[in-house]
Every structure is written in structure tokens, then in C-alpha cells.
N, C-alpha and C. Protein backbone atom coordinates (compact mmCIF):
# COMPACT_ATOMS: atom_id res chain seq x y z
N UNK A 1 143.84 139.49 156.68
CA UNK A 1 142.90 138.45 157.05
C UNK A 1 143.55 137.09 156.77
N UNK A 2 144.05 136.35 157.68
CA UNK A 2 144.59 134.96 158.02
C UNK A 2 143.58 134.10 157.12
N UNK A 3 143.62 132.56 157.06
CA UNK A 3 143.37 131.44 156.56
C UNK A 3 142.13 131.14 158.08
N UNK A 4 143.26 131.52 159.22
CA UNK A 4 142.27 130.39 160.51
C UNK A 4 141.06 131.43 160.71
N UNK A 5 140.63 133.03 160.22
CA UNK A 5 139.89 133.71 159.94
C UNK A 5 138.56 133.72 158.89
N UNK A 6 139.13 133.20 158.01
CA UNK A 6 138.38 132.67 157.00
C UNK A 6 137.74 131.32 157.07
N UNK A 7 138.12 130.47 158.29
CA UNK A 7 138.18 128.80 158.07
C UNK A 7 137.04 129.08 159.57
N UNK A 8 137.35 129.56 160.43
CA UNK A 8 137.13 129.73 161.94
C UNK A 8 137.33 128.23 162.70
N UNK A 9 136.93 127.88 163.54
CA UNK A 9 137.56 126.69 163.80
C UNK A 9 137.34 125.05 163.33
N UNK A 10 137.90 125.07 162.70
CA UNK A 10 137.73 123.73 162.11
C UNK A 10 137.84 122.09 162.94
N UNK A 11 138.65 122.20 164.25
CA UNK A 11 138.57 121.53 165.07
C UNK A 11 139.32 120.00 164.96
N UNK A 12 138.96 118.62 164.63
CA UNK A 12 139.62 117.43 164.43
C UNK A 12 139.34 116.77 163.23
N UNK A 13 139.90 116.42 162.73
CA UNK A 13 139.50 116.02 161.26
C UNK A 13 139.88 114.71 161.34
N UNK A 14 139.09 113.28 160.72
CA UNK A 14 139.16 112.68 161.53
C UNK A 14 138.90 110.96 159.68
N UNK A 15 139.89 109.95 159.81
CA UNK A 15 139.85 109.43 158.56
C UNK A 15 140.23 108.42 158.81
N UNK A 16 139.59 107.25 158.15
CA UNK A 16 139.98 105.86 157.86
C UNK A 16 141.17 105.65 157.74
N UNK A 17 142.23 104.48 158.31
CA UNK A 17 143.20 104.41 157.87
C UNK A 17 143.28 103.83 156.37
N UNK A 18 142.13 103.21 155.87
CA UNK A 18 141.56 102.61 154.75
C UNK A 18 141.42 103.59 153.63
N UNK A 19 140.87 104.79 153.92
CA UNK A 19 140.32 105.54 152.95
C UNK A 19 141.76 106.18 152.23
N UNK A 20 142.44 106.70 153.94
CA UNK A 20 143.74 107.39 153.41
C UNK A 20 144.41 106.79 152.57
N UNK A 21 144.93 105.56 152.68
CA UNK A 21 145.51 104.85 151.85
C UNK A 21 145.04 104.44 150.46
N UNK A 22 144.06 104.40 150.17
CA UNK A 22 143.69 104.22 148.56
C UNK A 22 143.11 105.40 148.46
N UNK A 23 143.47 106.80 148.97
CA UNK A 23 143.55 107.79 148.33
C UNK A 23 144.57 108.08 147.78
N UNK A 24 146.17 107.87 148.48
CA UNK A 24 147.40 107.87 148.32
C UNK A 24 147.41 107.25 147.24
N UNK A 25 147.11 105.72 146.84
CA UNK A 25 147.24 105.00 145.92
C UNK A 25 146.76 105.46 144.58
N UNK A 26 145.32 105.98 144.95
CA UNK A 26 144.75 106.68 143.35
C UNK A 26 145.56 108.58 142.90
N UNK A 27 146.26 108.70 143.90
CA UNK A 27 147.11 109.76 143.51
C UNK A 27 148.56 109.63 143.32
N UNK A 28 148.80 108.21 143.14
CA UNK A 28 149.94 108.08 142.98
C UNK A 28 150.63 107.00 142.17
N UNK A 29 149.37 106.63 141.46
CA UNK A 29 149.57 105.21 140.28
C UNK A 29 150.99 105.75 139.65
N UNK A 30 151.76 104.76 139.11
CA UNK A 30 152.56 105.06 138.30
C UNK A 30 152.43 103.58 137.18
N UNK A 31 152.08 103.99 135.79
CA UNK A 31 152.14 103.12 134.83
C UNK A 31 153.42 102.65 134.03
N UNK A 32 153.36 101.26 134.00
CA UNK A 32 154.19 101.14 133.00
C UNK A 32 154.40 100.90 131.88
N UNK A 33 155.12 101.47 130.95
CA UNK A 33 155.33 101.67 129.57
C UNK A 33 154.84 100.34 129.03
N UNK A 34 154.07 99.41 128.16
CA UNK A 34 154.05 98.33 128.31
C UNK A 34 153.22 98.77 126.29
N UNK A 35 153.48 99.14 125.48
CA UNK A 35 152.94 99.74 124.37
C UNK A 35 153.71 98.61 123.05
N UNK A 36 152.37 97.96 122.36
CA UNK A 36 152.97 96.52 121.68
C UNK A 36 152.26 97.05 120.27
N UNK A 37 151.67 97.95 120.11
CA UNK A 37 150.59 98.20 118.48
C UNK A 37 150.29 99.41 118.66
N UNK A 38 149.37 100.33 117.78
CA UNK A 38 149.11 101.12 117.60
C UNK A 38 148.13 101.65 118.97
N UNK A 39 147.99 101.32 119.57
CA UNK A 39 147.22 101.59 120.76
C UNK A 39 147.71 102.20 121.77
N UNK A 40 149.35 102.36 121.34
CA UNK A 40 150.42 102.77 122.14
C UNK A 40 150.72 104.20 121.82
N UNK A 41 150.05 104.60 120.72
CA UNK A 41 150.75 106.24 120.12
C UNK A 41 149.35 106.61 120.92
N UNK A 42 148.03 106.47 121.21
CA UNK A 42 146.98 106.94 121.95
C UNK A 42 147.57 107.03 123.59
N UNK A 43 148.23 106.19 124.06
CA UNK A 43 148.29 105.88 125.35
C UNK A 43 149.55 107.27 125.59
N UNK A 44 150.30 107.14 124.67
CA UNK A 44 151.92 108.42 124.56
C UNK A 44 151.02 109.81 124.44
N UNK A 45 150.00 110.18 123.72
CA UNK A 45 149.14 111.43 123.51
C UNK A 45 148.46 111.53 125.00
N UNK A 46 147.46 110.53 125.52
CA UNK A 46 147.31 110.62 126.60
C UNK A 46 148.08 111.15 127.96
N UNK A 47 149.20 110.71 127.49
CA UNK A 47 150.45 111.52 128.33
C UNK A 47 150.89 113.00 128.23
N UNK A 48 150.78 113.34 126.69
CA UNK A 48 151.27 114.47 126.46
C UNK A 48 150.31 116.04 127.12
N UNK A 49 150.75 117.18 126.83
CA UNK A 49 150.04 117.81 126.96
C UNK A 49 148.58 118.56 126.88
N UNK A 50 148.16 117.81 125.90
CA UNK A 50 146.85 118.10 125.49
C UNK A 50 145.94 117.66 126.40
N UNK A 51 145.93 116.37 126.94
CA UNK A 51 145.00 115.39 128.41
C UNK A 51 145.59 114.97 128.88
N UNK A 52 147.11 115.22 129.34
CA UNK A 52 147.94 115.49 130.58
C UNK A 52 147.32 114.42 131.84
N UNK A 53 148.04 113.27 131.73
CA UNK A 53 147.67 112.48 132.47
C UNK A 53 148.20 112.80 134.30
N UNK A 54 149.27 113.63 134.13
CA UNK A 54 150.17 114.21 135.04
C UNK A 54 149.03 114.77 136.23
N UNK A 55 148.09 114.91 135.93
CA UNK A 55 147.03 115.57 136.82
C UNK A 55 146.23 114.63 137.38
N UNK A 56 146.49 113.28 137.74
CA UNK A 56 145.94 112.10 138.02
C UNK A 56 147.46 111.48 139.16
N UNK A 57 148.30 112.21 139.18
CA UNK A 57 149.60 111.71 139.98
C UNK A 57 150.48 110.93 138.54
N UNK A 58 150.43 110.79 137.41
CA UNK A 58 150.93 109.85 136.52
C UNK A 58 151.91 110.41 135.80
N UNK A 59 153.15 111.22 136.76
CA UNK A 59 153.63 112.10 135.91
C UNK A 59 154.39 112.02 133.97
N UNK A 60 154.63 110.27 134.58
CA UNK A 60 155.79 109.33 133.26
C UNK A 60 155.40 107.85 133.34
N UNK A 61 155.57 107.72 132.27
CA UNK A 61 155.49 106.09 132.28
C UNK A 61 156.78 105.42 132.43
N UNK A 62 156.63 104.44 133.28
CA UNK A 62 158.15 103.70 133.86
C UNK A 62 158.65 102.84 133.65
N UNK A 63 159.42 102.58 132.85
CA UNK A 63 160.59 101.75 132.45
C UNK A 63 160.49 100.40 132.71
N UNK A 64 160.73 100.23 133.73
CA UNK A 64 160.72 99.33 134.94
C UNK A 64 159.87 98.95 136.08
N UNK A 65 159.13 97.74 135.78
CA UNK A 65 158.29 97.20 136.60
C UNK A 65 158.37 97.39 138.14
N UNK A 66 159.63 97.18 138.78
CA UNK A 66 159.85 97.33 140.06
C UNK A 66 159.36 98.74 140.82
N UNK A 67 159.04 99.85 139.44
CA UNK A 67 158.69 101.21 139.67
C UNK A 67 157.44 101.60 139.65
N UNK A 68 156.47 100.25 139.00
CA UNK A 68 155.15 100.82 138.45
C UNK A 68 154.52 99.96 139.30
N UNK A 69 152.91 100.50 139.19
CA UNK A 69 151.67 99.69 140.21
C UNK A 69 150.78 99.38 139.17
N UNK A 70 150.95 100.23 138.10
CA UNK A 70 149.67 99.66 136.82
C UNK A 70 150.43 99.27 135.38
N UNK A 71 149.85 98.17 135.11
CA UNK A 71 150.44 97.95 133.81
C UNK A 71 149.30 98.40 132.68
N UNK A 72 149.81 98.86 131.95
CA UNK A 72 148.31 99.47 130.53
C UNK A 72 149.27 98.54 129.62
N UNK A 73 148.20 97.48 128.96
CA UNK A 73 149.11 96.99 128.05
C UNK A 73 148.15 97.18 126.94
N UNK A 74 148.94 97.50 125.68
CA UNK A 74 148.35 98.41 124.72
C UNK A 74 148.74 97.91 123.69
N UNK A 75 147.67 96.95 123.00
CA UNK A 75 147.99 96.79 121.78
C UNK A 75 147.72 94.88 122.16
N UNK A 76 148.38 94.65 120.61
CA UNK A 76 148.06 92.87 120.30
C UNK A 76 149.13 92.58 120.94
N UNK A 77 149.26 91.27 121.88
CA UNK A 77 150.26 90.48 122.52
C UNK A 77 150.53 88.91 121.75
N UNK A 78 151.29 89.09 121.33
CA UNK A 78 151.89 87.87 120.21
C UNK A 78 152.03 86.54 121.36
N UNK A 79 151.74 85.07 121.03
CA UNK A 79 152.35 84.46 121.81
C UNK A 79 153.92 83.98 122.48
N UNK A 80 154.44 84.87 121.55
CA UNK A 80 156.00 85.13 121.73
C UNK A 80 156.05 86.23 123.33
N UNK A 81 155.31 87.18 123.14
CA UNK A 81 155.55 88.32 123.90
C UNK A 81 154.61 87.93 125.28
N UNK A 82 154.09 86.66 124.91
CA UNK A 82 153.11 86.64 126.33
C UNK A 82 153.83 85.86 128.28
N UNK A 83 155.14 85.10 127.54
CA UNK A 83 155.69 85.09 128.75
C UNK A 83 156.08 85.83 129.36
N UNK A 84 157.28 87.15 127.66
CA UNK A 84 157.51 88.06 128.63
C UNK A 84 156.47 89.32 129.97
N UNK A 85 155.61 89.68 128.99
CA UNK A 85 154.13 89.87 129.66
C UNK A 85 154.04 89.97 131.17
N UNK A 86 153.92 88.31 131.29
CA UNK A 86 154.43 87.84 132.54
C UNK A 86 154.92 88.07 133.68
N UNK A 87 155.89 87.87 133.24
CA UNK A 87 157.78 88.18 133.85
C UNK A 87 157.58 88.96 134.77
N UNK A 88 157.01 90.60 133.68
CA UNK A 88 157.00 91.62 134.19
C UNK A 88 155.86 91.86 135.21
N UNK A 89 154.78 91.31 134.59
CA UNK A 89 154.09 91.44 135.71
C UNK A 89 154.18 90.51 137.10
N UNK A 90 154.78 89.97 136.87
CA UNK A 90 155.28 88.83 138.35
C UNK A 90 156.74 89.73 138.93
N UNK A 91 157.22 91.07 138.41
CA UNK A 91 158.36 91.55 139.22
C UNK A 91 157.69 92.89 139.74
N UNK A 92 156.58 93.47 139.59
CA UNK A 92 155.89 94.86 139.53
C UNK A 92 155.60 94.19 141.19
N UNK A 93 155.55 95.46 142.07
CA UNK A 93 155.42 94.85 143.46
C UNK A 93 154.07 95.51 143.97
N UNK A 94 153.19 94.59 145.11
CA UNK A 94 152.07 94.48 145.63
C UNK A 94 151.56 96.01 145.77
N UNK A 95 150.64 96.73 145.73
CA UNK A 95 149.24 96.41 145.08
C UNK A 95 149.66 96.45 143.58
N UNK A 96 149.41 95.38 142.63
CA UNK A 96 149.62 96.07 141.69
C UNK A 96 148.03 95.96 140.73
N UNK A 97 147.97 96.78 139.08
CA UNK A 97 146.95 96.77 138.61
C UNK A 97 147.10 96.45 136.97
N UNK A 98 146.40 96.05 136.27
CA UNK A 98 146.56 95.69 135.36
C UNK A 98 145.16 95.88 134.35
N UNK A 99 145.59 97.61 133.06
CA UNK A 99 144.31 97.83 132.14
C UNK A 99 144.75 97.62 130.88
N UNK A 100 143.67 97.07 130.33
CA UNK A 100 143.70 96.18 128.57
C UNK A 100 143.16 97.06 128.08
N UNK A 101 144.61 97.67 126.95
CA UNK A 101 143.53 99.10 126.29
C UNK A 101 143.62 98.24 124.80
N UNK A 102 142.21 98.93 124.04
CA UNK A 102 142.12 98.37 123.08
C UNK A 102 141.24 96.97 122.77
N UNK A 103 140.89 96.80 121.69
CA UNK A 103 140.43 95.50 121.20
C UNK A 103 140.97 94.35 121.22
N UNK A 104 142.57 94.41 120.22
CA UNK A 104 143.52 93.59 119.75
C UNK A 104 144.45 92.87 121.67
N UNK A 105 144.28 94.06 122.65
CA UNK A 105 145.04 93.05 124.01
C UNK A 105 143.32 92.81 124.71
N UNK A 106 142.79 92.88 124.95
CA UNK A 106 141.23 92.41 125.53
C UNK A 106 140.48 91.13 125.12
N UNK A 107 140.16 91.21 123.21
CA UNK A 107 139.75 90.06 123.19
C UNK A 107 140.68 89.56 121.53
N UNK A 108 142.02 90.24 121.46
CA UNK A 108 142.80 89.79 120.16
C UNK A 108 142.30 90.52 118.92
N UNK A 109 140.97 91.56 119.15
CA UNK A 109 140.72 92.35 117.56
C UNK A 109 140.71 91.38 116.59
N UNK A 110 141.38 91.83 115.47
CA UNK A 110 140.93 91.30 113.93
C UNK A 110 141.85 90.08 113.86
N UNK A 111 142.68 90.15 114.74
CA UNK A 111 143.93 88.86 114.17
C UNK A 111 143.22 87.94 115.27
N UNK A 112 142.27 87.30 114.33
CA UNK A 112 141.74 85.71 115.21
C UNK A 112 142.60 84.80 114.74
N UNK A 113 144.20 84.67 115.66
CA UNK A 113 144.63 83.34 114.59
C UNK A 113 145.73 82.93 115.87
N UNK A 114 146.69 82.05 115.56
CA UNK A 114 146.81 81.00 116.09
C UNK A 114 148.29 81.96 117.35
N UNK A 115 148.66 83.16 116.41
CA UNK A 115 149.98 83.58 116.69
C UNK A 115 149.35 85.34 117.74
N UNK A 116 148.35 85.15 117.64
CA UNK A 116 147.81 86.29 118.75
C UNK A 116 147.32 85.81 119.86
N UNK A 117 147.47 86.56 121.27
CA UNK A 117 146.61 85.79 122.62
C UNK A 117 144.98 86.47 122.25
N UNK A 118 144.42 85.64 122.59
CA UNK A 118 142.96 86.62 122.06
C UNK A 118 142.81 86.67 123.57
N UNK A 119 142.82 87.86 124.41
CA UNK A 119 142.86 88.46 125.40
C UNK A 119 144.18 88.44 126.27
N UNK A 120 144.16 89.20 127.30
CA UNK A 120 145.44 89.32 127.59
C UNK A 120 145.03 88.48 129.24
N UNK A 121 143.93 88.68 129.61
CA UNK A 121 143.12 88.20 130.91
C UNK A 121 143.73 86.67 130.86
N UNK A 122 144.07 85.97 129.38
CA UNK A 122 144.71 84.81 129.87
C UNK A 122 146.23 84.43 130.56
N UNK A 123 146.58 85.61 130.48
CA UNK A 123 148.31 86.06 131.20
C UNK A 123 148.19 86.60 132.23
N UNK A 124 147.35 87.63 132.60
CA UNK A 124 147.51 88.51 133.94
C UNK A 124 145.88 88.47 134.04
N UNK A 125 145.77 88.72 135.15
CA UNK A 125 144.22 89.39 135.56
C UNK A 125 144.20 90.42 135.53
N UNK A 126 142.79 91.05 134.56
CA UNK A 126 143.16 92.27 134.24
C UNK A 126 141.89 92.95 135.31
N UNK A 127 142.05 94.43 135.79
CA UNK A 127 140.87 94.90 136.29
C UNK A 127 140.01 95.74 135.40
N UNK A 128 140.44 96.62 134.63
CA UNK A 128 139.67 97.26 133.46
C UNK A 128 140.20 97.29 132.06
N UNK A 129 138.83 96.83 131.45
CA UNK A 129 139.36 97.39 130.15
C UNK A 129 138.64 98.54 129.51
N UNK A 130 139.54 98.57 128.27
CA UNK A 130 138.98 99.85 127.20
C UNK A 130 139.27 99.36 126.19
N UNK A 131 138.00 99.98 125.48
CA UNK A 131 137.43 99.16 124.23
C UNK A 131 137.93 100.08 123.27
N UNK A 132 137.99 99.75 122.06
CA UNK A 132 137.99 100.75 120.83
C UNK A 132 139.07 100.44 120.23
N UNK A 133 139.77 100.57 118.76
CA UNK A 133 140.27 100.27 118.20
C UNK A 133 141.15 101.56 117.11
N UNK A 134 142.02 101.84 117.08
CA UNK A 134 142.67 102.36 118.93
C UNK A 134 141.31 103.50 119.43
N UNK A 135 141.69 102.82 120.75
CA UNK A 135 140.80 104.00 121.82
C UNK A 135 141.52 105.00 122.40
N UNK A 136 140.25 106.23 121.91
CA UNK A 136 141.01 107.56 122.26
C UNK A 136 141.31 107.99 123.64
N UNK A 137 142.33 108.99 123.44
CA UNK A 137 143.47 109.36 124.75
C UNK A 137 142.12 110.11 125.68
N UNK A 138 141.09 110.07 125.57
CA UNK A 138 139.79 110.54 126.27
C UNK A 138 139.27 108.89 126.80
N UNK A 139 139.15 108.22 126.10
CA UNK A 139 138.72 107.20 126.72
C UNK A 139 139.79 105.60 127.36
N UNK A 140 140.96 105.97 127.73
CA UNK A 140 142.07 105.69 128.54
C UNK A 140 142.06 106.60 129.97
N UNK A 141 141.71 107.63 129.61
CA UNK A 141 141.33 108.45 130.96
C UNK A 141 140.63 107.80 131.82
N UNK A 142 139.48 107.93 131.19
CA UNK A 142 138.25 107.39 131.72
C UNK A 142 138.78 105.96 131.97
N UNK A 143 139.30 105.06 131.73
CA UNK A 143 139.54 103.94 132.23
C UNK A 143 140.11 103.80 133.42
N UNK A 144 141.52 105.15 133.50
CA UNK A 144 141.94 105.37 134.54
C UNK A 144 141.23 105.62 135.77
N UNK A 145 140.51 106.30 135.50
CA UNK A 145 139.48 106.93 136.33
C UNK A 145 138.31 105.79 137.00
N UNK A 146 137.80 104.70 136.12
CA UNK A 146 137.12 103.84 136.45
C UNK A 146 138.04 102.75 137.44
N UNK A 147 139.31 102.65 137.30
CA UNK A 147 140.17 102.01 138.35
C UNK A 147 140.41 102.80 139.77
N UNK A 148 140.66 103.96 139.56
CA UNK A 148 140.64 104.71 140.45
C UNK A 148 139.19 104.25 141.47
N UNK A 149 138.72 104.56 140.94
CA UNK A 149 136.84 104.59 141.97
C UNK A 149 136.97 102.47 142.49
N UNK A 150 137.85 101.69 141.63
CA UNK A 150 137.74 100.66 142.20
C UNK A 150 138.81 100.40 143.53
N UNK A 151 139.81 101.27 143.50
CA UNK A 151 140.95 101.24 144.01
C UNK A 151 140.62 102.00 145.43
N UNK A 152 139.83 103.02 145.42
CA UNK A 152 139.14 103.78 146.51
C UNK A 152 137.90 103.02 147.20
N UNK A 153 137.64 101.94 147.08
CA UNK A 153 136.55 101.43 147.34
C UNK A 153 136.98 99.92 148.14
N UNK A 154 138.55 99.72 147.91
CA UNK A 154 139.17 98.61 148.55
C UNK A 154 139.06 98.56 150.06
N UNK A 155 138.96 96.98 150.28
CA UNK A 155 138.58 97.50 151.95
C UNK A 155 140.20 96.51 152.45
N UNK A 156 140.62 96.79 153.58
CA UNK A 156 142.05 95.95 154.27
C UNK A 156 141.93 94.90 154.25
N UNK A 157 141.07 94.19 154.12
CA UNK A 157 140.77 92.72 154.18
C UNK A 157 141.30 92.48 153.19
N UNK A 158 140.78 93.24 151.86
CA UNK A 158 141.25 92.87 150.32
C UNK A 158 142.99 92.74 150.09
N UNK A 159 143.58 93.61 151.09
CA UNK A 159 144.91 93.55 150.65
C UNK A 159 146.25 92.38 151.12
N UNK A 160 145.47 91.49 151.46
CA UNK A 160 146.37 90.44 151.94
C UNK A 160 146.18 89.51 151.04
């Protein structure tokens, strides 16, 4: 008993050039390594085998900006580290995305002082964050996941 037996005729199947494409996109994020505090050993577990981010298209985190579409920046960003920040995110190429995990890169956490950015939204525009201090490799998922549903919801107009 065949597949086209079981299926019987299925006929034209028929799709947005819109939809296809930020389906491609949410199956094919690639993040980059971008880990500045403790928020970064959650984001490395998130990777590992236990909640296997690999099942989202995310097989590794990448080195190199020119390779990645999402930046997770994880952890406190010193005002030293905020040009570089930057840099990188001004070489990461179009669509790109940008999630603030944690307290300490969102709104600066406990170090209210002169040598922390108290958010990172003042360097890059960020699209999601995640809260918690460090926030668990369950709730980085879910962040992922909440970009995803924004990323699938983009219309062509948006991408110019």
C-alpha cells in the first residue's frame, strides 16, 4: 500500500509567497554566540541536549555575525562592550533579530550604576525579551518561540 493510496488525491497545494518565507525563516534562525554573564551558561544548556534547541532549526550558535539572523545577548553589557555590541550587530545581514535574555541586558538588573547600559534596547532594537535572573533554558525557548509567531506574522511590506 503506496503513500498516493493512503493520501488519495491531494490535488494543488497552494501558498503565500509571504507565508513560505517566514516559515523558512522561523526554521532556520541561526543565533549568535553573544554570552557576557551568567545568563550565558542558561543560554549553552538551552543548547545542549536536555531542551535541544536543534529542533527549532538552531543547530549551533555562530561565531560570526555575517552567519547569524538573531542575536541573544545574555547577560550585563558594560559600557565598554556596548560599541562593540554594535559593530556586530551593524555586520549581521538583513532580516536580522535581536533577544535580551535576562534582567542585567533588558533593564541592567542589580548593577544600577554608571559602568552598566541599563538596557540593551539603547544599542540595538530589541524584539523580545526574557525576564529572570538567570532565566531558565525553558524560558529562552519560549522566547524563541514568541519571536518565531512574530516572524511568521511579517507581511512584504515590512521587509524593505
Amino acid at each position: 500500500m503506496g503513500v498516493t493510496q493512503k493520501l488519495g488525491d491531494m490535488g494543488v497545494v497552494t501558498l503565500r509567497l509571504e507565508d513560505a518565507v517566514n516559515w523558512a525563516r522561523t526554521r532556520a534562525m541561526w543565533p549568535m554566540l553573544f554570552g557576557l554573564a551568567c545568563c550565558a551558561i542558561e543560554m549553552m544548556s538551552a543548547q545542549a541536549s536536555n531542551y535541544d534547541m536543534s529542533r527549532f532549526g538552531m543547530e549551533l550558535m555562530r561565531p560570526s555575525p555575517r552567519q547569524s539572523d538573531l542575536m541573544i545577548v545574555a547577560g550585563r553589557v558594560s559600557r565598554k562592550m556596548a560599541p562593540v555590541l554594535r559593530q556586530l550587530y551593524d555586520q549581521m545581514p538583513e532580516p536580522k533579530w535581536v533577544l535580551s535574555m535576562g534582567d542585567c541586558a533588558s533593564c541592567g538588573g542589580i548593577f544600577n550604576n554608571y559602568a552598566i547600559v541599563q538596557g540593551v534596547d539603547e544599542i540595538v532594537p530589541v524584539d523580545v525579551y526574557v525576564a529572570g535572573c538567570p532565566p531558565r533554558p525553558e524560558q529562552l525557548i519560549h522566547g524563541i518561540l514568541t519571536l518565531h509567531e512574530r516572524v511568521k506574522h511579517e507581511r512584504i511590506t515590512d521587509w524593505a
